[in-house]
Protein backbone atom coordinates (compact mmCIF):
# COMPACT_ATOMS: atom_id res chain seq x y z
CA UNK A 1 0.00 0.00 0.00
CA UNK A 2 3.02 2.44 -0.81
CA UNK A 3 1.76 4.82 -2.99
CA UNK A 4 4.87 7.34 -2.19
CA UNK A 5 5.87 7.22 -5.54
CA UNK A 6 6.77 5.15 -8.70
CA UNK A 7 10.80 4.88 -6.92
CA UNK A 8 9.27 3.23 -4.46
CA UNK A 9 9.07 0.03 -6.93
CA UNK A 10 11.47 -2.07 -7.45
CA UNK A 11 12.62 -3.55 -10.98
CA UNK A 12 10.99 -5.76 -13.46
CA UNK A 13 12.08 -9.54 -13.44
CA UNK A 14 12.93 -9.08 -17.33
CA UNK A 15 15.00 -6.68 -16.56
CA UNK A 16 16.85 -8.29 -13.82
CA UNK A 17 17.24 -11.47 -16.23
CA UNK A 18 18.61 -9.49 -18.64
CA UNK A 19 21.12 -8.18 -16.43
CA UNK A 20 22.20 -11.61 -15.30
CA UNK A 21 22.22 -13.17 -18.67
CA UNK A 22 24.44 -10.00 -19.93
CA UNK A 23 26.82 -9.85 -16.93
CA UNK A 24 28.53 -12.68 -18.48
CA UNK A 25 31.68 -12.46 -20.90
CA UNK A 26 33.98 -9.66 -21.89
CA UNK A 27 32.94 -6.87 -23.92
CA UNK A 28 34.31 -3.35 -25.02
CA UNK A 29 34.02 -0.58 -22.34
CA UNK A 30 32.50 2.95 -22.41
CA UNK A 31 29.54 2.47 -24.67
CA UNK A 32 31.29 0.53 -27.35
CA UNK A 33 29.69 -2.67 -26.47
CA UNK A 34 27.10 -4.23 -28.39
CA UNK A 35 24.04 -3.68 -26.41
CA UNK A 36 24.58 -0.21 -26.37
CA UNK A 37 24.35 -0.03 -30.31
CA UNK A 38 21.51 -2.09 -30.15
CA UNK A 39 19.90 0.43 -27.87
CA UNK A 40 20.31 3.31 -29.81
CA UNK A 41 19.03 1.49 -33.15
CA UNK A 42 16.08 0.36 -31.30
CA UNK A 43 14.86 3.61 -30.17
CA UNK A 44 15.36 5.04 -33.76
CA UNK A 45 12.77 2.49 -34.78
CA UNK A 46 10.61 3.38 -31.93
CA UNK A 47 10.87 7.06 -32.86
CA UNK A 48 11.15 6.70 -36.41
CA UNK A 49 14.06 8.59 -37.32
CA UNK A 50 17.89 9.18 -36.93
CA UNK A 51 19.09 9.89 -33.50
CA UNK A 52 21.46 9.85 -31.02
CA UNK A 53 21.29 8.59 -27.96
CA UNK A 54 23.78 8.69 -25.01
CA UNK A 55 22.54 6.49 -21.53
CA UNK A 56 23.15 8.26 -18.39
CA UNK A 57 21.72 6.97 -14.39
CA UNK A 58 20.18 9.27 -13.62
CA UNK A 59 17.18 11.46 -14.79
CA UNK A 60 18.55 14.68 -13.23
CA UNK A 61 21.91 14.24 -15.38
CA UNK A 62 19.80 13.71 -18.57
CA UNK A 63 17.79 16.55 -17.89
CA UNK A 64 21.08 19.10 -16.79
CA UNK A 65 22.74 17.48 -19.58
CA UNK A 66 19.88 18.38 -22.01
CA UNK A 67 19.26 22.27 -20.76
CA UNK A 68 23.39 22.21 -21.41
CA UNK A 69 23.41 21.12 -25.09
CA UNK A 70 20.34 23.64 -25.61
CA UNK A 71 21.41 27.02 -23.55
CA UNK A 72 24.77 29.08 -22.90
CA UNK A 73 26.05 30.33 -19.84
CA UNK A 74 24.41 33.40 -19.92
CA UNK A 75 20.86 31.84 -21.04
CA UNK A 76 17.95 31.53 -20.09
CA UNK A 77 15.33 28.14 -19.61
CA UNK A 78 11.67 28.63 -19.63
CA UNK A 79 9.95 26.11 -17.54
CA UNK A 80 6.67 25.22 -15.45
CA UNK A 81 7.26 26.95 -11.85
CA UNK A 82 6.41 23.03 -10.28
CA UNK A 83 8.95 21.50 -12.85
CA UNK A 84 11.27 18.82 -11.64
CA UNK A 85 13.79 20.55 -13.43
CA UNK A 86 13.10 24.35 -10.88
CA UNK A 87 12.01 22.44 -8.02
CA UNK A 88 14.10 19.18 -7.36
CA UNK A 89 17.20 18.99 -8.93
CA UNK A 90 19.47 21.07 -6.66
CA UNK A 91 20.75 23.36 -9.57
CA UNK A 92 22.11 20.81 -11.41
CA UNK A 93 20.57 22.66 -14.36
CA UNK A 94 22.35 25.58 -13.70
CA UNK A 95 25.50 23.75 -12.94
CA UNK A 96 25.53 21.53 -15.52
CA UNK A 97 25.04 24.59 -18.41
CA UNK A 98 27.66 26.73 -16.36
CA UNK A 99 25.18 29.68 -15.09
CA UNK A 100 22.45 29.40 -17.18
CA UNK A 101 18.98 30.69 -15.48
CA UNK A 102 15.74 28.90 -15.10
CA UNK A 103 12.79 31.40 -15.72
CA UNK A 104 9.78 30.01 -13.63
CA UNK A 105 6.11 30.11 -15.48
CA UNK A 106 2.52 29.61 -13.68
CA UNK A 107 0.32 27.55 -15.09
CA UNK A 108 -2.77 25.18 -14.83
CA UNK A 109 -2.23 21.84 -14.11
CA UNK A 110 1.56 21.98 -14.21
CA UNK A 111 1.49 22.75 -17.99
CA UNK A 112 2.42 26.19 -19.54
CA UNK A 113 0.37 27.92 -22.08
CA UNK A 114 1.53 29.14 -25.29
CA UNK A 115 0.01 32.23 -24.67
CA UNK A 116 1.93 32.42 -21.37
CA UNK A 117 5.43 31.62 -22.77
CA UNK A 118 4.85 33.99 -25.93
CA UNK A 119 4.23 37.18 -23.00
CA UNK A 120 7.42 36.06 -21.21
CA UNK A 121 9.41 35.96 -24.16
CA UNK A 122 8.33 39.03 -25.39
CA UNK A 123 9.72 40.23 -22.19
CA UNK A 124 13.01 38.41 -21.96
CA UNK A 125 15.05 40.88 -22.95
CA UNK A 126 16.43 39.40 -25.94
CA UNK A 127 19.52 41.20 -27.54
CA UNK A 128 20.05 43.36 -24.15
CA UNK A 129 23.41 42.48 -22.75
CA UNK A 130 22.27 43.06 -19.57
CA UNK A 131 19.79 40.34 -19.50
CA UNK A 132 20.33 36.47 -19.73
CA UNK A 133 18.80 35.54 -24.03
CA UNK A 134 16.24 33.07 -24.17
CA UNK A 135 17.81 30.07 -25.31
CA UNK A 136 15.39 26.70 -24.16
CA UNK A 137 11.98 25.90 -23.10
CA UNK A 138 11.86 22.79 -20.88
CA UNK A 139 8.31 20.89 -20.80
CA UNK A 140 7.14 17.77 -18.47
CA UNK A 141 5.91 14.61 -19.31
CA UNK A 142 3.82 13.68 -17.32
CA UNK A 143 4.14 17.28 -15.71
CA UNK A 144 4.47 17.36 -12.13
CA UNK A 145 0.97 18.04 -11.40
CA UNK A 146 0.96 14.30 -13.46
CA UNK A 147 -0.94 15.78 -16.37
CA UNK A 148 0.32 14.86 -20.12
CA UNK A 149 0.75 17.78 -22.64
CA UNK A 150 -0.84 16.23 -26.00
CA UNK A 151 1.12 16.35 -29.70
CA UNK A 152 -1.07 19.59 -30.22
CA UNK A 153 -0.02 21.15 -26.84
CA UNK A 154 3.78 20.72 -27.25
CA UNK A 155 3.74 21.63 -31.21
CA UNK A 156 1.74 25.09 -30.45
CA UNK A 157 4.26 25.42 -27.52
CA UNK A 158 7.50 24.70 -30.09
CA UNK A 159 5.99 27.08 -32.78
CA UNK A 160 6.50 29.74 -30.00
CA UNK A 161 9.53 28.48 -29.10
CA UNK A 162 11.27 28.58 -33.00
CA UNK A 163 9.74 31.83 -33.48
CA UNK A 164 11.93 33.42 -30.84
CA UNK A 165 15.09 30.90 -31.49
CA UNK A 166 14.71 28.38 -28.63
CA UNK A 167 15.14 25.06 -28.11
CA UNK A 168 12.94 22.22 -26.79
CA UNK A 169 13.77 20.10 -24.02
CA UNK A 170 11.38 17.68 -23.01
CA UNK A 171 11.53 16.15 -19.13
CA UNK A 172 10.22 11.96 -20.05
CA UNK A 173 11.17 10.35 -16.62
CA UNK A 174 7.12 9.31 -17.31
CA UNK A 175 7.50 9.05 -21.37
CA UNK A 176 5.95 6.02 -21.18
CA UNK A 177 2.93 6.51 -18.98
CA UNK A 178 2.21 9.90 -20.79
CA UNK A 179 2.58 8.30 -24.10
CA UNK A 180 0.34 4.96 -23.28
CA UNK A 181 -1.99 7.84 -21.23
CA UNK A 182 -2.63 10.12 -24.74
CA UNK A 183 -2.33 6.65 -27.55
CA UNK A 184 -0.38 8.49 -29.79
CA UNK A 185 2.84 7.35 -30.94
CA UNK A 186 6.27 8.18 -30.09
CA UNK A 187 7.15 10.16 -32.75
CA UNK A 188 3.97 12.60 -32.88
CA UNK A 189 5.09 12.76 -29.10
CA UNK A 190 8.26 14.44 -29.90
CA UNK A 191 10.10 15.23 -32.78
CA UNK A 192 7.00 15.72 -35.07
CA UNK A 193 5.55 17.98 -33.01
CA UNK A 194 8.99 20.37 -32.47
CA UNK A 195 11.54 18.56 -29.49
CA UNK A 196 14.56 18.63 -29.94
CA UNK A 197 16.21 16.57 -27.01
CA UNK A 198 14.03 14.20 -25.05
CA UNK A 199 15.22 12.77 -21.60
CA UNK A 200 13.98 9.07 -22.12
CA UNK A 201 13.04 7.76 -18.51
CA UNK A 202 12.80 4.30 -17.68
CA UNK A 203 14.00 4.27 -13.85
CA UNK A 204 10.28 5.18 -12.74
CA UNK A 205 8.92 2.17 -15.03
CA UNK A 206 10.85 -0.85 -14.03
CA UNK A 207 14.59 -0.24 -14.48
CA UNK A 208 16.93 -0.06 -11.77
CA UNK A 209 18.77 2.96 -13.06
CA UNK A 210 18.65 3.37 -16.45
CA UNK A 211 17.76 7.04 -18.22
CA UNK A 212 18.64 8.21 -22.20
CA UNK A 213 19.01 11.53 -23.54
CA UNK A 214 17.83 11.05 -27.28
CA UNK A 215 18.79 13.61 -29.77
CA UNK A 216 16.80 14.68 -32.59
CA UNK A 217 19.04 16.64 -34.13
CA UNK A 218 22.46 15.25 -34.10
CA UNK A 219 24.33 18.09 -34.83
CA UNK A 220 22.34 19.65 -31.05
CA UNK A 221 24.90 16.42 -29.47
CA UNK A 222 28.30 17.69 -30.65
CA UNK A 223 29.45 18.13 -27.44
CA UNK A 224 27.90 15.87 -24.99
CA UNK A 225 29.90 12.96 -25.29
CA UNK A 226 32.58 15.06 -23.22
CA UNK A 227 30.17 16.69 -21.19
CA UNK A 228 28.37 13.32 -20.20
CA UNK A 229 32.01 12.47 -19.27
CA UNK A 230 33.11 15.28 -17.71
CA UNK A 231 29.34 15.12 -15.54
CA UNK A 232 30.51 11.54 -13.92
CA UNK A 233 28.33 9.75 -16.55
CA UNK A 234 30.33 8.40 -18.53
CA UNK A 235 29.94 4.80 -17.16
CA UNK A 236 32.83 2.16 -18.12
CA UNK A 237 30.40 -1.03 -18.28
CA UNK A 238 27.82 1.07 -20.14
CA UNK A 239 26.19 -2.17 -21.01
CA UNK A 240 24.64 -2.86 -17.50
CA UNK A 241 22.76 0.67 -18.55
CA UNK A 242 22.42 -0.49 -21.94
CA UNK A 243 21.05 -3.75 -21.18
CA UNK A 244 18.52 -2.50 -18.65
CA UNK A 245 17.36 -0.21 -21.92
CA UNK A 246 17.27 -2.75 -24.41
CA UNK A 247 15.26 -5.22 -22.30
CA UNK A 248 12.97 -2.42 -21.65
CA UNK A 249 12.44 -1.87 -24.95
CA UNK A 250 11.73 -5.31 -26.17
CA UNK A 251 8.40 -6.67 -27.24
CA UNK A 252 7.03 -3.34 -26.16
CA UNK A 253 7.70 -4.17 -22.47
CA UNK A 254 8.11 -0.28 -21.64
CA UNK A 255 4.40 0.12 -22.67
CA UNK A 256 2.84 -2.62 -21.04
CA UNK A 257 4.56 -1.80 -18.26
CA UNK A 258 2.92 1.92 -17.83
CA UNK A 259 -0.54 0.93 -19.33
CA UNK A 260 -0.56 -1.50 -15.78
CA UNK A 261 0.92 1.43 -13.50
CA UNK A 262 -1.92 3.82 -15.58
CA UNK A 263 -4.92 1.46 -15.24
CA UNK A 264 -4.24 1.03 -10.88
CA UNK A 265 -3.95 5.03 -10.94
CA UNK A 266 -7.58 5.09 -12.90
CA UNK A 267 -9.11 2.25 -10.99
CA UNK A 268 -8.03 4.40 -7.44
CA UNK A 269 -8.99 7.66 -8.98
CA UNK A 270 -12.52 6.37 -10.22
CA UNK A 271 -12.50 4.92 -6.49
CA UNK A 272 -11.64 8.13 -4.46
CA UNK A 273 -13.72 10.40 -6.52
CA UNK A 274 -17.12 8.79 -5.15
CA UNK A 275 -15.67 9.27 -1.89
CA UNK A 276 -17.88 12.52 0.44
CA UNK A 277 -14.96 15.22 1.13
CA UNK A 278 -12.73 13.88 -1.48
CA UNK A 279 -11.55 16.35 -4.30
CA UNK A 280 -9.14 15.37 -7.28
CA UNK A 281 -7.50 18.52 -8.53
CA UNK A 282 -5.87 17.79 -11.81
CA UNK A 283 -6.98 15.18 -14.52
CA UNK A 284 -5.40 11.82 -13.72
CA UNK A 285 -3.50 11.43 -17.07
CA UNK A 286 -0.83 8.61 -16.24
CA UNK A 287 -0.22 7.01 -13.46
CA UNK A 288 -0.34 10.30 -10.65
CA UNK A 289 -3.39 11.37 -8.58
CA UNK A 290 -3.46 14.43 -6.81
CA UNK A 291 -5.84 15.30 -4.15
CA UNK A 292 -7.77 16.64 -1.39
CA UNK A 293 -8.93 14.85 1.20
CA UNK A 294 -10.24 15.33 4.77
CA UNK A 295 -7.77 15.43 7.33
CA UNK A 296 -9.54 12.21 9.25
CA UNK A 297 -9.17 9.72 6.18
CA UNK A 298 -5.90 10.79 6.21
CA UNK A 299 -4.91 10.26 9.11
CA UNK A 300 -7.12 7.06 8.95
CA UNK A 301 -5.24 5.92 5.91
CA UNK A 302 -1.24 6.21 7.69
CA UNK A 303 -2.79 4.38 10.50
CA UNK A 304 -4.12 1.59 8.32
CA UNK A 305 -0.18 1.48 6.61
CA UNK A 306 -1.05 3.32 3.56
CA UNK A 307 1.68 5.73 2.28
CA UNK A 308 1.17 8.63 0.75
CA UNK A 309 2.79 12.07 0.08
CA UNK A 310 1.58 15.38 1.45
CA UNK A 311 2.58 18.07 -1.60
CA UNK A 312 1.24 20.83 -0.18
CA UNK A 313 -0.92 22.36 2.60
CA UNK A 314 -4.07 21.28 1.16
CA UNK A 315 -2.86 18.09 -1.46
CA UNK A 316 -1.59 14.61 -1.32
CA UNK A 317 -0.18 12.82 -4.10
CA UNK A 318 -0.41 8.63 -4.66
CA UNK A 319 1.51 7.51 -7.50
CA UNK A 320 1.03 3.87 -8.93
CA UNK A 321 3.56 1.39 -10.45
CA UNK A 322 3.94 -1.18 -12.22
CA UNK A 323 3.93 -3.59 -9.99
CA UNK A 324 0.89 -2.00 -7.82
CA UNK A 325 -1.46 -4.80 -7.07
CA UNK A 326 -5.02 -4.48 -8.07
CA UNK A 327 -5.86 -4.81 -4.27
C-alpha cells in the first residue's frame, strides 16, 4: 500500500534477467559494447528517425545534460514553476550549463500555455546584454501536477519556441505513462511535433537505473559525449545501462509496463472520486493522482499502513507502479 511514488518500486524480473544473462563475458568498455548499439538502433525504430542517444543513471543528469546542449552560460530556460527541473534537482541545471537561469512560469495543471510563454518571451530581454537571451523551453511529461501535454499542446508550444530561437527540451522520466496515457505514438510525441532533445526515462517504469538523452538533431549532441564524461556519466560497463534499456524496450515491455501502473492510478482515482470530502485537482493522465482529502481519512489511511505524500498544505499525491497490485 506504498503509494509514495513510482521509486518506491522495485525492478521488473525481465530486466533483472537481462542483467544476469548479460553480466557474463567480456565486452568493449564505455559504450562501445554491443548492447549499447543495439539500444540506440532500437529507439530510432521506436521514434522513427535518426538519433542519437547517449545512456546516463540518472534522470537529473539527462535533464542538466539536455538544458546544457540547448542554452549558454548566460541563457535563459523557460519552464513550469512546479517543474522537476526548478524544483528538485538542486541546480544541477544551472551547474551543468555553467550559469544558465531557469525562468519560472505559472500555469494550470503543471502545464504552460503558449500564450503564457509567448508574453514572457516578449519580455526576456532578448539582444540586451544586460539580460540572460532566451535560449530553451523545458516541458514535463507527465508534468508534475501528473498531467500529459498532447502532440497539439507541445507543437503550439515549439511554434512559440522557433519563433523566438529556442530550443525544446522535453523532461520523459514518465515518457511512457504519458505516451500509453494520450495513444499516440512516439514520434507525434516528440520530434513531429517540435523537441529537440528528449530525456527518455525508464527508472520510474521498471529499471533499476537506467535514463537516455535522445537527440533529434544530431548536430544539437556535438558536445555531450565530453560533457556526459566530464558530468561523472560516462559509465565504463555502459552495457549494464544499456542492457537495462534494451530489455525495456523489447516486445514493447516499456508500454505494457505503464498501461498496468496507468490502469491502478484510474481504478483508485474512479475509487476516491465517489468518496464525500474527497476532491481530485488535476486530470489523472498517467499514473499520478493528486488530491484533497479530509484530514480524518488521512490520518485514517497512515494508521491503516497506507503511504502517501503530502505536496502541499491542502494536497496529497499517490503515485502507482507497475507492480501495484489491483488490491
Amino acid at each position: 500500500m506504498n503509494f509514495y511514488s513510482d521509486n518506491v518500486a522495485g525492478a521488473a524480473p525481465e530486466i533483472l534477467a537481462a542483467l544476469a544473462e548479460g553480466a557474463a563475458g567480456s565486452v568493449q568498455s564505455y559504450g562501445a559494447d554491443p548492447a549499447t548499439a543495439r539500444v540506440e538502433r532500437r529507439l530510432a525504430e521506436i521514434f522513427e528517425t535518426e538519433i542519437v542517444v547517449f545512456p546516463v543513471a540518472t534522470g537529473t543528469a539527462a535533464n542538466a545534460l539536455a538544458l546544457a546542449a540547448l542554452c549558454p552560460p548566460y541563457g535563459a530556460v523557460y519552464c513550469h514553476a512546479e517543474s522537476h527541473v526548478q524544483v528538485d534537482e538542486c541546480g544541477a541545471p544551472e551547474f551543468y550549463t555553467g550559469g544558465a537561469k531557469l525562468v519560472p512560469l505559472a500555469g494550470a495543471h503543471g502545464r504552460i500555455a503558449p500564450a503564457d510563454l509567448e508574453r514572457a518571451l516578449a519580455a526576456g530581454g532578448a539582444g540586451d546584454v544586460h539580460h540572460v537571451q532566451p535560449a530553451a523551453l523545458s516541458i514535463g511529461q507527465l508534468s508534475e501536477a501528473g498531467t500529459a501535454y498532447t502532440p497539439g499542446h507541445v507543437a503550439e508550444l515549439a511554434d512559440v519556441a522557433r519563433r523566438h530561437g529556442l530550443g525544446l527540451h522535453m523532461d520523459g522520466a514518465r515518457f511512457a505513462n504519458a505516451l500509453v496515457g494520450l495513444g499516440c505514438t512516439p514520434a507525434e510525441l516528440t520530434w513531429k511535433a517540435g523537441v529537440d532533445v528528449l530525456s527518455f526515462g525508464a527508472t520510474k517504469n521498471g529499471c533499476l537505473a537506467a535514463e537516455a538523452l535522445v537527440f533529434f538533431k544530431p548536430g544539437l549532441a556535438r558536445e555531450i559525449g565530453f560533457r556526459r564524461k566530464r558530468a561523472g556519466h560516462l559509465f565504463s560497463k555502459m552495457r549494464f545501462l544499456s542492457l537495462q534499456l534494451e530489455a525495456y524496450l523489447a516486445d514493447d515491455l516499456w508500454l505494457r509496463l505503464a498501461g498496468h501502473a496507468n490502469a491502478m492510478a484510474a481504478r483508485l482515482a474512479e475509487g476516491l472520486a465517489g468518496a464525500p470530502g474527497v476532491e481530485i485537482a488535476h486530470p489523472v493522465d498517467g499514473n499520478q493522482i493528486f488530491v484533497a482529502l479530509p484530514p480524518a481519512v488521512k490520518r485514517g489511511l497512515r494508521s491503516e499502513g497506507f503511504g502517501l505524500s503530502t505536496w502541499d498544505d491542502r494536497l496529497s499525491r499517490l503515485v502507482c507502479a507497475f507492480n501495484t497490485e489491483p488490491a
